[in-house]
C-alpha atoms as a PDB file:
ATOM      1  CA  UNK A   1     165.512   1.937  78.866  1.00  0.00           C
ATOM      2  CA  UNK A   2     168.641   3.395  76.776  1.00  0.00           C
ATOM      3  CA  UNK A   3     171.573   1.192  77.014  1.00  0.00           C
ATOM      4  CA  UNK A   4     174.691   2.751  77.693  1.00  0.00           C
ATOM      5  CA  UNK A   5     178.202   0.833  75.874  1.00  0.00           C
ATOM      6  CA  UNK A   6     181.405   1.720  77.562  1.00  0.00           C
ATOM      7  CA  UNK A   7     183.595  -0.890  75.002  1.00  0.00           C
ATOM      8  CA  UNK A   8     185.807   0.898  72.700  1.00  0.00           C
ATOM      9  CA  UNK A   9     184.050  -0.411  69.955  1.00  0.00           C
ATOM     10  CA  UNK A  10     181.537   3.215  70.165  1.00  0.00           C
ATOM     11  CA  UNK A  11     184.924   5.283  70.090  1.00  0.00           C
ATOM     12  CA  UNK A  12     187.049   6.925  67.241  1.00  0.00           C
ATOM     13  CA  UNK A  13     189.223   4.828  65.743  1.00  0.00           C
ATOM     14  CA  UNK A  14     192.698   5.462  63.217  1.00  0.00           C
ATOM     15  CA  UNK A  15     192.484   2.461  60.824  1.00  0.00           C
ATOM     16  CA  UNK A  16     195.840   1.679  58.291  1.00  0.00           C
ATOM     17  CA  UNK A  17     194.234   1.406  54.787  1.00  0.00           C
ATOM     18  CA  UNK A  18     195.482  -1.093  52.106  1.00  0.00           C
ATOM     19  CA  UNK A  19     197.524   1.837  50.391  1.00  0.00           C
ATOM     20  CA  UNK A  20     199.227   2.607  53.641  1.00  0.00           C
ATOM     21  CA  UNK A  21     197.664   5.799  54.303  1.00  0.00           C
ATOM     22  CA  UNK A  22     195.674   6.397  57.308  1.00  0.00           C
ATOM     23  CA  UNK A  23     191.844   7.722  58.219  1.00  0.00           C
ATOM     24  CA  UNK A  24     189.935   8.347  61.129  1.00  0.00           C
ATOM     25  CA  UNK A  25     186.664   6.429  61.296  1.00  0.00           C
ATOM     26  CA  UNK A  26     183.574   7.332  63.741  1.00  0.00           C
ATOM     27  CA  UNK A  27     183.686   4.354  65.299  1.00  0.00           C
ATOM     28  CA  UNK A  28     185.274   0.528  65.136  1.00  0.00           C
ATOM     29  CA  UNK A  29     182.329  -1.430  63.439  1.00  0.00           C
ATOM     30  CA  UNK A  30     182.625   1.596  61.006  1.00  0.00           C
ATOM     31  CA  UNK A  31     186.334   0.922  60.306  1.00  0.00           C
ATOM     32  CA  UNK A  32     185.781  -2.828  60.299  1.00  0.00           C
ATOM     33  CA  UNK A  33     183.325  -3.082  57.675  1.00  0.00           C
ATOM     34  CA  UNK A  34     185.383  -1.136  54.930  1.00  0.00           C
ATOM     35  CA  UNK A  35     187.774  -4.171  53.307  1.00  0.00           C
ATOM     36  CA  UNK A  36     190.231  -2.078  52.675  1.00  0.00           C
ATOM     37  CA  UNK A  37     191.554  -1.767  56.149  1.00  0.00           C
ATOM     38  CA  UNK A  38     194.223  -2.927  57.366  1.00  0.00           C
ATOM     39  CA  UNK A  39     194.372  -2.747  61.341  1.00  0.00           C
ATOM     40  CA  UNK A  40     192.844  -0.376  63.429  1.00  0.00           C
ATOM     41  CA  UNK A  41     193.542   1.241  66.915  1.00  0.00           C
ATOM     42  CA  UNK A  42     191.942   3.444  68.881  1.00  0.00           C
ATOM     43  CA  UNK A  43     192.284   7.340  69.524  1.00  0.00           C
ATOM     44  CA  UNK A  44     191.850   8.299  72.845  1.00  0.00           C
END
């Protein structure tokens, strides 16, 4: 059985790095995990 997520956290995400410049990441666990961001929000 294939579970299906519908939480945001699966979704494209626009994450504020530490040098104040911006980049898209595939997902929010993606974005999360690099220590150089910031804050994140999503981009739908």
């Amino acid at each position: 059985m294939k579970t299906t997520y519908k939480g945001s956290f699966l979704r494209p995400v626009c994450a504020q790095l530490e040098n104040g410049q911006f980049k898209t990441y595939s997902n929010g666990c993606t974005a999360c995990s690099d220590a150089k961001v910031l804050g994140q929000s999503a981009r739908w």
